[in-house]
Protein backbone atom coordinates (compact mmCIF):
# COMPACT_ATOMS: atom_id res chain seq x y z
CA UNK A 1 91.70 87.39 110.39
CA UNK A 2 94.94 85.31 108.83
CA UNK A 3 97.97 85.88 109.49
CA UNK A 4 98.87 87.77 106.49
CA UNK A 5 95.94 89.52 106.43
CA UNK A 6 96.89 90.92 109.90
CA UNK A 7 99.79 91.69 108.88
CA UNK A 8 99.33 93.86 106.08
CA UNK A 9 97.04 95.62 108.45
CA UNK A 10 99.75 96.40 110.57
CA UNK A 11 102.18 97.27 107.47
CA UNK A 12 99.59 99.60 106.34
CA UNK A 13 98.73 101.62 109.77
CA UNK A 14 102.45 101.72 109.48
CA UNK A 15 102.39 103.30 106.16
CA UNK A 16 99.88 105.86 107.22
CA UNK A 17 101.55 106.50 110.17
CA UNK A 18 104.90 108.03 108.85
CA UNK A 19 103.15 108.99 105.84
CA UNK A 20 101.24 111.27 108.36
CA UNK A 21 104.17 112.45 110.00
CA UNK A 22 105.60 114.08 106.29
CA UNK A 23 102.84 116.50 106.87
CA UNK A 24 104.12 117.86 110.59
CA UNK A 25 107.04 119.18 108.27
CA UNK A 26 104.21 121.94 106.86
CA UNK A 27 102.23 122.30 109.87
CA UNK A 28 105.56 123.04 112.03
CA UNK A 29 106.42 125.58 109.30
CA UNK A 30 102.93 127.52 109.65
CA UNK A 31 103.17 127.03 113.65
CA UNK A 32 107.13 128.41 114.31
CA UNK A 33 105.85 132.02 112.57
CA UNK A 34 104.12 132.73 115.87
CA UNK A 35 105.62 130.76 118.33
CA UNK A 36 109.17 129.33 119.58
CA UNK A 37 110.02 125.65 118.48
CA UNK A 38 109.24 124.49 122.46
CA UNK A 39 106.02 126.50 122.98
CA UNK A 40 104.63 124.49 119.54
CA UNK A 41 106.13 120.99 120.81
CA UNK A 42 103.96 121.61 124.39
CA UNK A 43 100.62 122.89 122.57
CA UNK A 44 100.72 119.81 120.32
CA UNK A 45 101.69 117.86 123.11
CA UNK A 46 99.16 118.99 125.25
CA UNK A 47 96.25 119.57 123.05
CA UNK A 48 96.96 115.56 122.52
CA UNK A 49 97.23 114.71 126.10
CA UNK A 50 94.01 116.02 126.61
CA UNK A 51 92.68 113.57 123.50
CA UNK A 52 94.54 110.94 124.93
CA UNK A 53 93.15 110.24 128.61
CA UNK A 54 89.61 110.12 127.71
CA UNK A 55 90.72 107.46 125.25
CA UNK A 56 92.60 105.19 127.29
CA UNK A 57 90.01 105.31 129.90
CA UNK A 58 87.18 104.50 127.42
CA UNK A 59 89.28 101.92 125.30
CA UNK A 60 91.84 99.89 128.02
CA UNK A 61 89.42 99.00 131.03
CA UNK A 62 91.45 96.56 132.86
CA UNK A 63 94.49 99.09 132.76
CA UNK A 64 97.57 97.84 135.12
CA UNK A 65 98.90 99.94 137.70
CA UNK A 66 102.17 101.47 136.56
CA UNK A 67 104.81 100.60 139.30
CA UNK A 68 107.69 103.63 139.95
CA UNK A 69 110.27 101.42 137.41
CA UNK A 70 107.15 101.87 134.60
CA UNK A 71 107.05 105.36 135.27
CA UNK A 72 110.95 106.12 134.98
CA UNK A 73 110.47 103.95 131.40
CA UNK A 74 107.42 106.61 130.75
CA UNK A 75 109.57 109.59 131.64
CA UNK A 76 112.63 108.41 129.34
CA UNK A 77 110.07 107.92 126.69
CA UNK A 78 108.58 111.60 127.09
CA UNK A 79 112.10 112.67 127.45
CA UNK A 80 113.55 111.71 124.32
CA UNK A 81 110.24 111.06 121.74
CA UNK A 82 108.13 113.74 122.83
CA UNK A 83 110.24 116.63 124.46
CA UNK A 84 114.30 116.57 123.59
CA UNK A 85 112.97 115.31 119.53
CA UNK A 86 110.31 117.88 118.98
CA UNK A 87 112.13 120.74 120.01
CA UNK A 88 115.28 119.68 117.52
CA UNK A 89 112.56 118.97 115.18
CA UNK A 90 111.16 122.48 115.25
CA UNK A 91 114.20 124.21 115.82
CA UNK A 92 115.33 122.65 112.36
CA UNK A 93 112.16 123.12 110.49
CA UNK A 94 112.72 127.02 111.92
CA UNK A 95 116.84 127.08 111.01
CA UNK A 96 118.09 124.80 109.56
CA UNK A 97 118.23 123.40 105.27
CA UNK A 98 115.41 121.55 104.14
CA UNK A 99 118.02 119.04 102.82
CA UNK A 100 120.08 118.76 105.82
CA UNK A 101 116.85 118.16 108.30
CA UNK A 102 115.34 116.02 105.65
CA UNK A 103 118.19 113.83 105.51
CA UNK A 104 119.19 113.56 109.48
CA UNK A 105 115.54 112.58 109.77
CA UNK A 106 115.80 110.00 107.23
CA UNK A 107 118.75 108.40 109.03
CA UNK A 108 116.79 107.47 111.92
CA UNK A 109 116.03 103.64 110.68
CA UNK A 110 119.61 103.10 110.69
CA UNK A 111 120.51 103.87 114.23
CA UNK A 112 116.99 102.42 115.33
CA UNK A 113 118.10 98.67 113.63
CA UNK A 114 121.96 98.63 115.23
CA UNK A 115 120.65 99.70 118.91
CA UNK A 116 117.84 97.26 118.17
CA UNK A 117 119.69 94.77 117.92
CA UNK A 118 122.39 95.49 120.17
CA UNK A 119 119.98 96.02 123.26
CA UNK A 120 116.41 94.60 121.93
CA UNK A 121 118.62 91.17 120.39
CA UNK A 122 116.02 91.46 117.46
CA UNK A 123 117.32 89.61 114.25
CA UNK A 124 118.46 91.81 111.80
CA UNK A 125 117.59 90.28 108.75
CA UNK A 126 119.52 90.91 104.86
CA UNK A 127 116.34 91.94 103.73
CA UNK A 128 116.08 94.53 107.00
CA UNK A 129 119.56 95.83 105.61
CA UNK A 130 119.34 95.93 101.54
CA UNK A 131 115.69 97.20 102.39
CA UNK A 132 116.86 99.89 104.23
CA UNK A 133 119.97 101.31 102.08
CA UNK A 134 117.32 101.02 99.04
CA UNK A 135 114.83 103.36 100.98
CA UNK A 136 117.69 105.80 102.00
CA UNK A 137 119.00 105.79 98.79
CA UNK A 138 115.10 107.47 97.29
CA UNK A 139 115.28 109.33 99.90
CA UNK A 140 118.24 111.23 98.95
CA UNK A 141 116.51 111.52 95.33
CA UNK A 142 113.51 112.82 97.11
CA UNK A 143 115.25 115.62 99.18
CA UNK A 144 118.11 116.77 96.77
CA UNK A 145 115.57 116.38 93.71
CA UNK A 146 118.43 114.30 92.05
CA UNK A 147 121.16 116.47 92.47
CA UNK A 148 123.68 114.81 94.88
CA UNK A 149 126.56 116.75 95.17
CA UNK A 150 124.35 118.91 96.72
CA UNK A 151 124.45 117.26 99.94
CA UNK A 152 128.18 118.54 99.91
CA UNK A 153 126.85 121.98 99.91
CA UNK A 154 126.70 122.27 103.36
CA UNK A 155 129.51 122.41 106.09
CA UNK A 156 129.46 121.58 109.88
CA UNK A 157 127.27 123.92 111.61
CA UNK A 158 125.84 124.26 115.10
CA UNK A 159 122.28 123.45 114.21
CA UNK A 160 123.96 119.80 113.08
CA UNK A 161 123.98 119.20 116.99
CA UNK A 162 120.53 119.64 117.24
CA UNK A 163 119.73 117.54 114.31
CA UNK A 164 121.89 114.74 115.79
CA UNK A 165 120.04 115.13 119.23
CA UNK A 166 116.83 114.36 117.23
CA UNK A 167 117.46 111.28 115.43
CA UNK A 168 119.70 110.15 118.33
CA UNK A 169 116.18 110.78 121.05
CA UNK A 170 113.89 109.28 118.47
CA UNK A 171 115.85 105.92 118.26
CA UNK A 172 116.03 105.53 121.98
CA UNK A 173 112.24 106.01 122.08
CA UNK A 174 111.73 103.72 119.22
CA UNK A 175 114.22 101.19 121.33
CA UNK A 176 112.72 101.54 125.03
CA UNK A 177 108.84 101.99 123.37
CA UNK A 178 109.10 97.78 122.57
CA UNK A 179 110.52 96.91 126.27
CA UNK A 180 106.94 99.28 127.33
CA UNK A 181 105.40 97.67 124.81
CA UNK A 182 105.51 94.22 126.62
CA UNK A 183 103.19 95.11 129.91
CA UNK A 184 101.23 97.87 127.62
CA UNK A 185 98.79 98.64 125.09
CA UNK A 186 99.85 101.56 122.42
CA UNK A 187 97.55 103.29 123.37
CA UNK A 188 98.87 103.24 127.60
CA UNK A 189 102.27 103.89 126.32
CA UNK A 190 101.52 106.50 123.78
CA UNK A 191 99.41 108.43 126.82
CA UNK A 192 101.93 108.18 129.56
CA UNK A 193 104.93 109.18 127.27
CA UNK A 194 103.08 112.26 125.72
CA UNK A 195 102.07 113.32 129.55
CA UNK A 196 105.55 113.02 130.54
CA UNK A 197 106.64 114.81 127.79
CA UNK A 198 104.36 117.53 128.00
CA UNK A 199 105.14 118.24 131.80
CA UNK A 200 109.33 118.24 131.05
CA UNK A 201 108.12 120.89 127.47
CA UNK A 202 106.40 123.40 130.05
CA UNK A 203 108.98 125.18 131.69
CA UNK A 204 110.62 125.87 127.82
CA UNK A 205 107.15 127.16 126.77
CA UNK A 206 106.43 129.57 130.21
CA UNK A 207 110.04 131.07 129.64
CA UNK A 208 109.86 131.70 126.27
CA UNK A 209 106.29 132.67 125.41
CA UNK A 210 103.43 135.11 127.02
CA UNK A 211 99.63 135.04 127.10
CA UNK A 212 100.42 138.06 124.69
CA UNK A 213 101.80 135.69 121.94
CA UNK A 214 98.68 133.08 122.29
CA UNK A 215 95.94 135.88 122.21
CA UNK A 216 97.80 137.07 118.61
CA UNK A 217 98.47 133.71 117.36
CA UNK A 218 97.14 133.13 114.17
CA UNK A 219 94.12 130.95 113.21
CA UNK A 220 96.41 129.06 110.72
CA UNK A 221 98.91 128.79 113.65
CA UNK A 222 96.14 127.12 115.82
CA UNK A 223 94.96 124.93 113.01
CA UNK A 224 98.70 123.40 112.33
CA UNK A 225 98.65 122.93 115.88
CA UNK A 226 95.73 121.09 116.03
CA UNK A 227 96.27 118.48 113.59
CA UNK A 228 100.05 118.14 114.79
CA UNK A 229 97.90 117.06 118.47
CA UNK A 230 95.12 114.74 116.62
CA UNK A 231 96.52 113.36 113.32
CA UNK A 232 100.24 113.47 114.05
CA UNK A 233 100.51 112.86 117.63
CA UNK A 234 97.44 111.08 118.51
CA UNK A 235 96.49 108.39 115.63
CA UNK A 236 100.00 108.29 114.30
CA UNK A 237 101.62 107.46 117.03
CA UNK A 238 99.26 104.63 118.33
CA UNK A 239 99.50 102.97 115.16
CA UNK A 240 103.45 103.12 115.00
CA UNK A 241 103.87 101.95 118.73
CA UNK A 242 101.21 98.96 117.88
CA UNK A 243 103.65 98.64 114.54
CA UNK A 244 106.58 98.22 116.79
CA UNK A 245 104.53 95.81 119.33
CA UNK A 246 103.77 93.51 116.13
CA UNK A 247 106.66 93.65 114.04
CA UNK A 248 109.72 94.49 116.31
CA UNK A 249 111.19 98.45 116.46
CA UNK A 250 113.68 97.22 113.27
CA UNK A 251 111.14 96.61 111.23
CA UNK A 252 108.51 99.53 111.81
CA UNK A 253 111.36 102.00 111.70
CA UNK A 254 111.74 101.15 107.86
CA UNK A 255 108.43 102.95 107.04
CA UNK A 256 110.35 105.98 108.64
CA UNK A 257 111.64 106.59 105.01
CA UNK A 258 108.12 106.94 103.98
CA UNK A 259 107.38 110.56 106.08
CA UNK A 260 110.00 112.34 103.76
CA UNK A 261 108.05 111.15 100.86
CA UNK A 262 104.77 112.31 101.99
CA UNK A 263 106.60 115.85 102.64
CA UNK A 264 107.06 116.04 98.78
CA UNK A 265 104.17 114.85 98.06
CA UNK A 266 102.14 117.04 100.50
CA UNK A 267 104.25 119.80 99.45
CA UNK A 268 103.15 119.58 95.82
CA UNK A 269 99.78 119.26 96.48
CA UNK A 270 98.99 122.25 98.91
CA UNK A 271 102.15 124.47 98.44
CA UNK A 272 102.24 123.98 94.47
CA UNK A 273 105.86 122.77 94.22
CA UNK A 274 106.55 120.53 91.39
CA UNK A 275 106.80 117.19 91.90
CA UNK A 276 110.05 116.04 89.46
CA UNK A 277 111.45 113.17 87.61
CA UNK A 278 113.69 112.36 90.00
CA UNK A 279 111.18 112.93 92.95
CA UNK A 280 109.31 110.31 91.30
CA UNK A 281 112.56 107.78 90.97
CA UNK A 282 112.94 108.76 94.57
CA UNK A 283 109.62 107.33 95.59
CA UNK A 284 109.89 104.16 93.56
CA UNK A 285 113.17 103.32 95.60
CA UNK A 286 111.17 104.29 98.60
CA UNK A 287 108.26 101.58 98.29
CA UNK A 288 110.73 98.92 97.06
CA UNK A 289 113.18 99.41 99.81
CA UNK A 290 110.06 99.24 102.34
CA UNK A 291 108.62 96.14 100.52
CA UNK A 292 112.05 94.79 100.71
CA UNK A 293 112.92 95.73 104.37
CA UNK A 294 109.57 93.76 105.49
CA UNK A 295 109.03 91.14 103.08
CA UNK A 296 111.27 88.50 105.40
CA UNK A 297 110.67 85.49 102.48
CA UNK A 298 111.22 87.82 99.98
CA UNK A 299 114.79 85.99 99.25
CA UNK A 300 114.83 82.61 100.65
CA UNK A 301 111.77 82.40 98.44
CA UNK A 302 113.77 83.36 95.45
CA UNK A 303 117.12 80.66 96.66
CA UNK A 304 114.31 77.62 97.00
CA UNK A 305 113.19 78.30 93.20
CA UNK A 306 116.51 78.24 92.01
């Protein structure tokens, strides 16, 4: 496979990736009826741990033996990606403005390409930076369905912390997921952080849930779960950690912008919301700040043929 081949391969797992992720903002909806935003962030977590193993075993043969410094790089990683960032994530889904979780969410690229380059010294490119603002920019469309000033709705509230603490714990597991990614496959790292993860979410799910609650769960409950452990946790995040691998952390976190899109769209399709004008605007900006963000040449190509 060419180069370019390859690496519209990667753009595209990418694409799917976060694309994937819009759809854990239904799923967590349907899950948070029957259970408390930790107790759903340690079944999914679990439930992909178990996927997880088997898989590494069967796919990475010649595995290396993590050394105690790889395992406190594991632990921060299931600290901040899997545990402190899913329990913001479903606290907001559970309390907070669709708007105001949306758009937190959204500013994750941003923080992901300073601390990138500030600790990672990846280049940040114009195109990484005009690519970005364009993306953020639809995504605003998206989540306010054109009506800015709505964003001004809202005042300072507690659940703003929590918010914060999510974008803030994704970026640094973005950030320290490419120094992993250097000794380990995606699929290593992905394994390792979720188990992590999963062992720091279990004391929040024993406190706060009984064998009560998960006897009366419902079967839509489990079902939301589910695909939050298989298509959210497991595929998705392989693909975005091999993303990062190929491409650098700066680059893969532009296709962030992507998962709010998918929301909409997802959101229009099962729930029967209507997908608007400026929805649609939205998503143009979306794609053309993403084919922007990672089309490198895009303007030196355009200075030569002047």
């Amino acid at each position: 496979m060419n180069k370019n081949k390859k690496l519209w391969l990667i753009y595209g797992m990418l694409f799917f990736a976060t694309a994937t992720w819009g759809s854990a903002f239904l799923a967590g909806k349907v899950a948070v009826k029957d259970f408390e935003p930790a107790t759903v962030a340690f079944l999914r977590f679990l439930g992909a741990a178990i996927l997880l193993f088997p898989l590494m075993w069967l796919m990475e043969k010649n595995r290396k033996k993590p050394t105690l410094k790889d395992y406190g790089l594991f632990a921060v990683l299931g600290l901040t990606g899997i545990a402190i960032y899913n329990i913001c994530f479903f606290m907001a889904t559970k309390h907070a403005p669709v708007i105001k979780s949306s758009l937190f969410i959204a500013s994750n690229p941003v923080l992901i390409v300073l601390l990138s380059g500030l600790f990672l010294k990846e280049t940040i490119t114009k195109n990484h930076m005009i690519g970005m603002v364009i993306a953020l920019t639809g995504v605003t469309f998206i989540i306010t369905d054109g009506h800015l000033l709505s964003l001004f709705q809202y005042g300072f509230e507690t659940i703003d912390f929590v918010l914060l603490g999510a974008v803030i714990s994704w970026a640094l597991y973005s950030v320290v997921g490419k120094v992993v990614l250097k000794k380990y496959s995606a699929v290593e790292s992905t394994t390792y952080a979720v188990a992590f993860g999963t062992i720091f979410l279990f004391p929040f799910a024993y406190v706060e849930t009984s064998w009560h609650d998960v006897q009366t769960a419902s079967v839509s409950t489990w079902i939301a779960i589910s695909h939050m452990s298989i298509f959210v946790t497991v595929v998705s995040f392989i693909m975005y950690y091999y993303g990062i691998k190929e491409v650098g952390a700066a680059k893969a976190s532009i296709f962030i912008n992507v998962m709010p899109l998918s929301a909409v769209l997802m959101a229009t399709f099962f729930l029967g919301e209507t997908f608007t004008l400026a929805q649609g605007i939205g998503a143009a900006f979306v794609l053309t700040g993403v084919y922007i963000g990672t089309n490198t040449k895009l303007f030196r190509r355009k200075l030569q043929a002047a």
